[in-house]
N, C-alpha and C. Protein backbone atom coordinates (compact mmCIF):
# COMPACT_ATOMS: atom_id res chain seq x y z
N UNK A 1 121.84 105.81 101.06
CA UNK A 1 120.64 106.25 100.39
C UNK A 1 120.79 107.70 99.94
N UNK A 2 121.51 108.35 100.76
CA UNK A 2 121.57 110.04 100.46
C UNK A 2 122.54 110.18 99.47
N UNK A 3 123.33 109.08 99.33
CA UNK A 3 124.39 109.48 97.78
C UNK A 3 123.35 109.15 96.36
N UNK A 4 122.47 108.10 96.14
CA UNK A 4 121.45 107.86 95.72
C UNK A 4 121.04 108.92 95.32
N UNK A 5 120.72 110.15 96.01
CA UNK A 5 119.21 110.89 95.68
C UNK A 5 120.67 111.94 94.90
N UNK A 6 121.72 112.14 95.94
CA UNK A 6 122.05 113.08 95.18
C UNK A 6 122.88 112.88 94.15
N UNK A 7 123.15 111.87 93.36
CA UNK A 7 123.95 111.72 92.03
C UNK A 7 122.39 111.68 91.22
N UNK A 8 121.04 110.98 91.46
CA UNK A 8 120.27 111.60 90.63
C UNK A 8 119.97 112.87 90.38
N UNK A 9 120.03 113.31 91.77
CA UNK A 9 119.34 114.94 91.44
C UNK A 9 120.39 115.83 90.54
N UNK A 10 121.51 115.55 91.18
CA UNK A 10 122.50 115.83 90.00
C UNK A 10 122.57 115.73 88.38
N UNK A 11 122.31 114.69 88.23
CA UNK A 11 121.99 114.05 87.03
C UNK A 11 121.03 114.98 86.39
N UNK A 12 120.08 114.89 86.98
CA UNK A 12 119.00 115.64 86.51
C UNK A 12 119.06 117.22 86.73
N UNK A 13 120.07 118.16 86.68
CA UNK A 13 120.58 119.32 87.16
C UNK A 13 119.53 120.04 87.72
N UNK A 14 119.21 119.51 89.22
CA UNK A 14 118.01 119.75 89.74
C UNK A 14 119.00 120.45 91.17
N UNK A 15 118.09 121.53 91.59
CA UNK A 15 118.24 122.00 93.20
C UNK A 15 117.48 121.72 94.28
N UNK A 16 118.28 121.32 95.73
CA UNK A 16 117.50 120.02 96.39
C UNK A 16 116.18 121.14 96.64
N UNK A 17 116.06 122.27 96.52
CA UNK A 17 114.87 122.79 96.82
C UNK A 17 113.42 122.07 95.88
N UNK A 18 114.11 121.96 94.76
CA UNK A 18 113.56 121.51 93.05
C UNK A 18 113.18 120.12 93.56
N UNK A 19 113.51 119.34 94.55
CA UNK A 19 113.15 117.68 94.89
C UNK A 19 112.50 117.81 95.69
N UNK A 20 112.51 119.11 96.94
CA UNK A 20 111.24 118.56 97.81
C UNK A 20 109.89 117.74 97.34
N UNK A 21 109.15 118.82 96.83
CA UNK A 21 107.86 117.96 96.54
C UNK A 21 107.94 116.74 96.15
N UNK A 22 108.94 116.56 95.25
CA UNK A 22 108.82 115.15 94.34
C UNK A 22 109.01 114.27 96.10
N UNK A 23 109.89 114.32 96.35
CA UNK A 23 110.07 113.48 97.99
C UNK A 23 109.04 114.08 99.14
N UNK A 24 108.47 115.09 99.36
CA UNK A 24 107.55 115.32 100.63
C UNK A 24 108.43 115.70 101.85
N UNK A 25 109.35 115.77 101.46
CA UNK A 25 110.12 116.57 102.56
C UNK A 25 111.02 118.04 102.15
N UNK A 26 111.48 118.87 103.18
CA UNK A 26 112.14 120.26 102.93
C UNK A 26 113.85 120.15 102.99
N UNK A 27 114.20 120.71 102.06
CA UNK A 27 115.76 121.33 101.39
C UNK A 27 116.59 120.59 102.09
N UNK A 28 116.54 120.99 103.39
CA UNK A 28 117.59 120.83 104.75
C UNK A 28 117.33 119.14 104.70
N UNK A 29 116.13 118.89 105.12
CA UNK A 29 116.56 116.94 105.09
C UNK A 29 117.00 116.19 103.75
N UNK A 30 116.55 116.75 102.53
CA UNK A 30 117.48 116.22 101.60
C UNK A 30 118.98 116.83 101.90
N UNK A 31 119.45 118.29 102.08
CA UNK A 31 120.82 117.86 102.71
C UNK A 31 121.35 116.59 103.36
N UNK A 32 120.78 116.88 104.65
CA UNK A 32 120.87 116.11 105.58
C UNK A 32 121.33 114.33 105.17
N UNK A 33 120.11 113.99 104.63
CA UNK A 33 120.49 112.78 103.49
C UNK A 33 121.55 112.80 102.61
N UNK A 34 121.51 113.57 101.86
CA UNK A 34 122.78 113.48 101.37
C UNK A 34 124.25 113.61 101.68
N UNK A 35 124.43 114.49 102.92
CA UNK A 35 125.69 114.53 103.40
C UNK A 35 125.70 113.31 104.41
N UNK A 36 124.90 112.40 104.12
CA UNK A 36 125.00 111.28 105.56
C UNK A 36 124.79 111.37 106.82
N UNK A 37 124.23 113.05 107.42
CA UNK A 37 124.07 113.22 108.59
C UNK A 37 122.59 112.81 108.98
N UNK A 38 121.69 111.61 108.13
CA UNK A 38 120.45 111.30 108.77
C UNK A 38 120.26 109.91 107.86
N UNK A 39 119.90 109.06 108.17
CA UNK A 39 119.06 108.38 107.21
C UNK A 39 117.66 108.70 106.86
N UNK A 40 117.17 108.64 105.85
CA UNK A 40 115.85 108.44 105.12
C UNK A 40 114.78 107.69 106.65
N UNK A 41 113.29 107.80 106.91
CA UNK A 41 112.60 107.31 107.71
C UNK A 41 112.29 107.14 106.15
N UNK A 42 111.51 105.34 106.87
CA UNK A 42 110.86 104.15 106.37
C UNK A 42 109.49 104.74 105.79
N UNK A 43 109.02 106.02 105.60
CA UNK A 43 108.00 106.70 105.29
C UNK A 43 108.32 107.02 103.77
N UNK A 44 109.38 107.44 104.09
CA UNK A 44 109.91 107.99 103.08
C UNK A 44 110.62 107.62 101.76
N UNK A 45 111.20 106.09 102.52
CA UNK A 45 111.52 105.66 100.96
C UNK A 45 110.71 105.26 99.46
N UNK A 46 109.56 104.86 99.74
CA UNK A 46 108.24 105.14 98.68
C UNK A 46 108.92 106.00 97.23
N UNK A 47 108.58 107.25 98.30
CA UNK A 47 108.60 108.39 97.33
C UNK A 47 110.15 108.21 96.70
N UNK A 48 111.42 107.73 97.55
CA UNK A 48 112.91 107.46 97.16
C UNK A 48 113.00 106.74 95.98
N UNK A 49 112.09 105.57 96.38
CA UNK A 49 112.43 104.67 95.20
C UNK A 49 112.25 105.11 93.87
N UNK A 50 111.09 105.94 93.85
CA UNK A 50 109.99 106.49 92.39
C UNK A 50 110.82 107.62 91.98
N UNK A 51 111.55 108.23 92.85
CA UNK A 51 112.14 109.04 92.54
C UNK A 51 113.81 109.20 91.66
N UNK A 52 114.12 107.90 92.10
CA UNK A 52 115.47 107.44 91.52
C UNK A 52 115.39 106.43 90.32
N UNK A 53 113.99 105.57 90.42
CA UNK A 53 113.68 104.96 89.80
C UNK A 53 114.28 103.52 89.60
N UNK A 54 114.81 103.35 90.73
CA UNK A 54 115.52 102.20 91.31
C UNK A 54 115.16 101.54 92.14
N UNK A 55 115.49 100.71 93.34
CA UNK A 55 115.60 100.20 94.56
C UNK A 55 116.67 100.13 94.90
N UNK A 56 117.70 101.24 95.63
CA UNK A 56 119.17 100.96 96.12
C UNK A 56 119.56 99.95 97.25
N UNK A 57 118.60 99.54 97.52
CA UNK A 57 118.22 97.87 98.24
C UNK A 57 119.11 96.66 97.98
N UNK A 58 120.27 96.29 98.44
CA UNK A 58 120.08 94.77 97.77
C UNK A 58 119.29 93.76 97.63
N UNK A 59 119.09 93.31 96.80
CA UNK A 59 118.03 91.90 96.38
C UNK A 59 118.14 91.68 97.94
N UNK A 60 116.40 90.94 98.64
CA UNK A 60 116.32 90.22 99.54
C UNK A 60 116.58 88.82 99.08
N UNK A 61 117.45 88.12 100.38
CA UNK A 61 117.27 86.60 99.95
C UNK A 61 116.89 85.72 101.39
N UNK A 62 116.94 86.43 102.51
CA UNK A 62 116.94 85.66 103.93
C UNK A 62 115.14 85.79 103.30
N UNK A 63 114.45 85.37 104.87
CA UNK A 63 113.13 86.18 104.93
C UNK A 63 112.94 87.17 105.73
N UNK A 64 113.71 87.42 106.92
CA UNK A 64 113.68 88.63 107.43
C UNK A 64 114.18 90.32 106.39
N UNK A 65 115.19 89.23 105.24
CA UNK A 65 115.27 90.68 104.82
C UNK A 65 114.23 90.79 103.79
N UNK A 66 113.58 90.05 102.89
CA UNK A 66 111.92 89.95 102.42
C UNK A 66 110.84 90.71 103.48
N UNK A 67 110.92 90.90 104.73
CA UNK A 67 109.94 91.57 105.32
C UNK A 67 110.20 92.94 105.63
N UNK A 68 111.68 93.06 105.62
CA UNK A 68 112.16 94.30 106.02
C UNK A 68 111.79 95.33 105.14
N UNK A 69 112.30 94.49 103.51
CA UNK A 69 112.13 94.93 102.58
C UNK A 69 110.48 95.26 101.75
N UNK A 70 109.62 94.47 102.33
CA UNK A 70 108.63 94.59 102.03
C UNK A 70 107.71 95.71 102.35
N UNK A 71 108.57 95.91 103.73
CA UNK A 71 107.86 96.75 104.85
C UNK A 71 108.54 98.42 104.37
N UNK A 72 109.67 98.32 103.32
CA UNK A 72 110.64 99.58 102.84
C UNK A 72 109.48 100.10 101.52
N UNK A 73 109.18 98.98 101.17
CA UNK A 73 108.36 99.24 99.67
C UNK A 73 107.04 99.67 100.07
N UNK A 74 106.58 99.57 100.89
CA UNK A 74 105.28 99.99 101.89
C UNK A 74 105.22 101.16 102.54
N UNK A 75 106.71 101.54 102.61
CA UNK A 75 106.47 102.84 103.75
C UNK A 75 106.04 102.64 105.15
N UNK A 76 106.07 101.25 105.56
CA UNK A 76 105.27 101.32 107.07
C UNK A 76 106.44 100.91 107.80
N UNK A 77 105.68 101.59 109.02
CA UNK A 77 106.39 100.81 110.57
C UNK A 77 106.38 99.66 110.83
N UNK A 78 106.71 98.85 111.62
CA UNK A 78 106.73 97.75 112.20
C UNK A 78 105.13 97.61 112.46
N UNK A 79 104.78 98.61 113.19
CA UNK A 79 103.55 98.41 113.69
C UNK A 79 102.70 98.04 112.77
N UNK A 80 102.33 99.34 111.53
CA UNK A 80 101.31 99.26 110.66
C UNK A 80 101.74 97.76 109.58
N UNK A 81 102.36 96.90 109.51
CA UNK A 81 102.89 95.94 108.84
C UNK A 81 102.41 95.19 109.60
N UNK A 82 103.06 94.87 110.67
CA UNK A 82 101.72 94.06 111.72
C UNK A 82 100.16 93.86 111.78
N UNK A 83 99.77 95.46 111.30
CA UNK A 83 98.82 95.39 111.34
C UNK A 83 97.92 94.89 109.65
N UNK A 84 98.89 95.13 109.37
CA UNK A 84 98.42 94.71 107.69
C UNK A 84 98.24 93.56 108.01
N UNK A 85 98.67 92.23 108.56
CA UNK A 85 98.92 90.69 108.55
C UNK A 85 98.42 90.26 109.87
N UNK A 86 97.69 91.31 110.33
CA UNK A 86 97.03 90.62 111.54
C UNK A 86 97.78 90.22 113.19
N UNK A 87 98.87 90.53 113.06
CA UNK A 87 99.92 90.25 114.58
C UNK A 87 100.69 91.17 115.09
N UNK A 88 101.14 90.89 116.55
CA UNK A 88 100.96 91.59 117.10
C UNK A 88 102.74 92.48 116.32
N UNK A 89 102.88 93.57 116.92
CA UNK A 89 104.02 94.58 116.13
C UNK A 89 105.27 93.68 116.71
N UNK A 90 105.50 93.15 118.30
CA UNK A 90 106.47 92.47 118.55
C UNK A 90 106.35 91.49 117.60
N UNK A 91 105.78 90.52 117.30
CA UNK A 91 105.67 89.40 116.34
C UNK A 91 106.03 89.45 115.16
N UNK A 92 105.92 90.77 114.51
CA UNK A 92 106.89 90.96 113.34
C UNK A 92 107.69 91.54 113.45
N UNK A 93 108.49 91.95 114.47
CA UNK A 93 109.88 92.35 114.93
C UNK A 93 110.79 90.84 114.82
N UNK A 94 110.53 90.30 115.75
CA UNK A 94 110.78 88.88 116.13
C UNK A 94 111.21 88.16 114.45
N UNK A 95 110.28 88.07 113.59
CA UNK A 95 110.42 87.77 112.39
C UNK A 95 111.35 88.30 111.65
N UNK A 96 111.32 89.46 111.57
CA UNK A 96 112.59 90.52 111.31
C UNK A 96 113.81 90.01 111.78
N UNK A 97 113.77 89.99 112.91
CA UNK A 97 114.53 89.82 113.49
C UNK A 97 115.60 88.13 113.13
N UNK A 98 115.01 87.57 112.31
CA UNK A 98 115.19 85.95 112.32
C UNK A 98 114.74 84.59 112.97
N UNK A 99 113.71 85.38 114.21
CA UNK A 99 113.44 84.14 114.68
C UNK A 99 112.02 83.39 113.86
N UNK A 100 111.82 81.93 113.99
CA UNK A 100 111.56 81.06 113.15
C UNK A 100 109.89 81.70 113.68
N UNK A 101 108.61 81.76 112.52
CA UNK A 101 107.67 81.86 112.28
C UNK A 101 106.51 80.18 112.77
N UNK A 102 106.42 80.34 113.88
CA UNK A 102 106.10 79.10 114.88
C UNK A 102 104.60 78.65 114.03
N UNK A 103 103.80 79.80 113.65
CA UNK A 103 102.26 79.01 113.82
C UNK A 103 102.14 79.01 112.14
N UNK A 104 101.09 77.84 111.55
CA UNK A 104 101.21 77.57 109.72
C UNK A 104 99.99 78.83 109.92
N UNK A 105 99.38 79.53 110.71
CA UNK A 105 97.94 80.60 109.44
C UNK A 105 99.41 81.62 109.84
N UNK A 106 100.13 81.54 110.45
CA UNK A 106 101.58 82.95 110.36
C UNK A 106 101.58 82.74 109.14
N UNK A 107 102.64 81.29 109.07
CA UNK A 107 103.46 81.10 108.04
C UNK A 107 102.80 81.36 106.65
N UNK A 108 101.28 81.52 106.39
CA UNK A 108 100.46 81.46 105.27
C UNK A 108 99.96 82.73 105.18
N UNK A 109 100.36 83.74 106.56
CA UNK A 109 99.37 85.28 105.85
C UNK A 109 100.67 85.49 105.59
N UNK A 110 101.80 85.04 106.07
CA UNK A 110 103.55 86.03 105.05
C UNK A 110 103.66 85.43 104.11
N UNK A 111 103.43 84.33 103.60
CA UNK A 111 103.90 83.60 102.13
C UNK A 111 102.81 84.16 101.35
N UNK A 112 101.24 84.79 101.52
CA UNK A 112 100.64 85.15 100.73
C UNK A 112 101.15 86.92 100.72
N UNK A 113 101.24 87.39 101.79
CA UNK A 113 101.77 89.10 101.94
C UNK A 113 103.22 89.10 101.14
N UNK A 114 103.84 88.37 100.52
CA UNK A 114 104.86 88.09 100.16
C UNK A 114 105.06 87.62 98.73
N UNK A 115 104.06 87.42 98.65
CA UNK A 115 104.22 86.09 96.80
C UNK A 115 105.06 85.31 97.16
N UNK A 116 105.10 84.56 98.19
CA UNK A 116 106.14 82.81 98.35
C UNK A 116 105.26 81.93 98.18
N UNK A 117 105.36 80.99 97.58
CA UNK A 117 104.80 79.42 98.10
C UNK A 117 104.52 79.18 99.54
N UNK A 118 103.16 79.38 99.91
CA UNK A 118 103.13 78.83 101.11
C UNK A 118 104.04 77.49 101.60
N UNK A 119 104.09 76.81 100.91
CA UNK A 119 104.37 75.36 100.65
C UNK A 119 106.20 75.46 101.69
N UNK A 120 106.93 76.02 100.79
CA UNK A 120 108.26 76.43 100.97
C UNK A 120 108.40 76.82 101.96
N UNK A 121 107.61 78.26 102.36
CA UNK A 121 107.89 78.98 103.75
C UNK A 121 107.53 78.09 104.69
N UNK A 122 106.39 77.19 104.73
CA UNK A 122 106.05 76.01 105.38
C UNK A 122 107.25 74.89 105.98
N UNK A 123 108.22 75.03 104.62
CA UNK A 123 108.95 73.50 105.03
C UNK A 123 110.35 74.77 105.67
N UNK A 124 110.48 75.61 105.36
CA UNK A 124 111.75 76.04 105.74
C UNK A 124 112.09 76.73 107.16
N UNK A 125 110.39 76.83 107.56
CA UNK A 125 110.13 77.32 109.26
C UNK A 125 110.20 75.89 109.78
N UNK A 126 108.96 74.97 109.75
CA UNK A 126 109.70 73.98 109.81
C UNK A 126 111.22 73.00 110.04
N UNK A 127 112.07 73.39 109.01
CA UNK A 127 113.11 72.62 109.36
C UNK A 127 114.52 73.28 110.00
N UNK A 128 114.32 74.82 110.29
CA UNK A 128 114.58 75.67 110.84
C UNK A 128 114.34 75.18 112.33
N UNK A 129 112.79 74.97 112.33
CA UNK A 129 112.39 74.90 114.17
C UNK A 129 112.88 73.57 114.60
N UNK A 130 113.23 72.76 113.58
CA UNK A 130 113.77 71.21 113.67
C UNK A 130 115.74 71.02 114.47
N UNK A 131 116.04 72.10 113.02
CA UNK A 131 117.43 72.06 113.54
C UNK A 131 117.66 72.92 115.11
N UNK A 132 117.02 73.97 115.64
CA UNK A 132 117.04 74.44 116.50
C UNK A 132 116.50 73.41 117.86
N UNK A 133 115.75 72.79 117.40
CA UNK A 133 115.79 71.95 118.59
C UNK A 133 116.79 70.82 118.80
N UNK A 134 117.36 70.26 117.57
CA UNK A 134 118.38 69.40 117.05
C UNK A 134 119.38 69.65 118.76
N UNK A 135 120.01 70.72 118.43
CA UNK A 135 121.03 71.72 118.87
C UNK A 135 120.80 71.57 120.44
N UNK A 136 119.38 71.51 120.98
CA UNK A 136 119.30 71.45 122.13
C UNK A 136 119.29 70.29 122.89
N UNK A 137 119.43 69.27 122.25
CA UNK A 137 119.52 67.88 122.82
C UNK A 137 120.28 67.31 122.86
């Protein structure tokens, strides 16, 4: 992410003092970012993205990385994402994490927090929780 900011800022023959505001943070943590000695906090990429005018993100395609990613475009924690969708902060860790989305009003506040087809996220937790039990018998 910190090579990101600084081939734009470059680009734009800007001094990282000249980017604070645009990012909300001071000189030293855009160093910091840029020489690789920190990553970016999840607060912060917001302002990253608008600022580069990109998403240096790869495309999500799992659904954990759809939430991760959702939760990058948001600026929130685990927690406050949780709290956007109603559950508890472990519960969307867990999701994150890959494990299968057990209850359908879950599976229907993330396919709507999401723009999916309920329908889809429906059959693919589903046959997810199918093959996992498959496995155990």
């Amino acid at each position: 992410m910190g090579e990101h900011v600084r081939k734009k800022r470059l680009e734009m023959r800007l001094m990282q003092k000249e980017v604070t505001d645009q990012l909300g943070v001071n000189a030293w943590t855009i160093l910091n970012w840029e020489k690789g000695h920190t990553e970016p906090p999840i607060v912060s990429i917001p302002a990253i993205v608008r600022f580069l005018g990109y998403d240096p993100f790869p495309q999500p395609t799992t659904l954990p990385e759809k939430l991760l990613a959702k939760r990058r475009e948001m600026g929130w924690s685990i927690k406050e994402a949780a709290q956007a969708v109603g559950v508890d902060p472990s519960t969307w860790g867990n999701w994150e994490r890959g494990q299968t989305i057990l209850y359908r009003q879950h599976r229907v506040l993330i396919a709507r927090f999401l723009d999916l087809p309920a329908d889809a996220l429906d059959q693919e937790m589903t046959s997810r929780w199918n093959r996992s039990h498959e496995r155990a018998l």
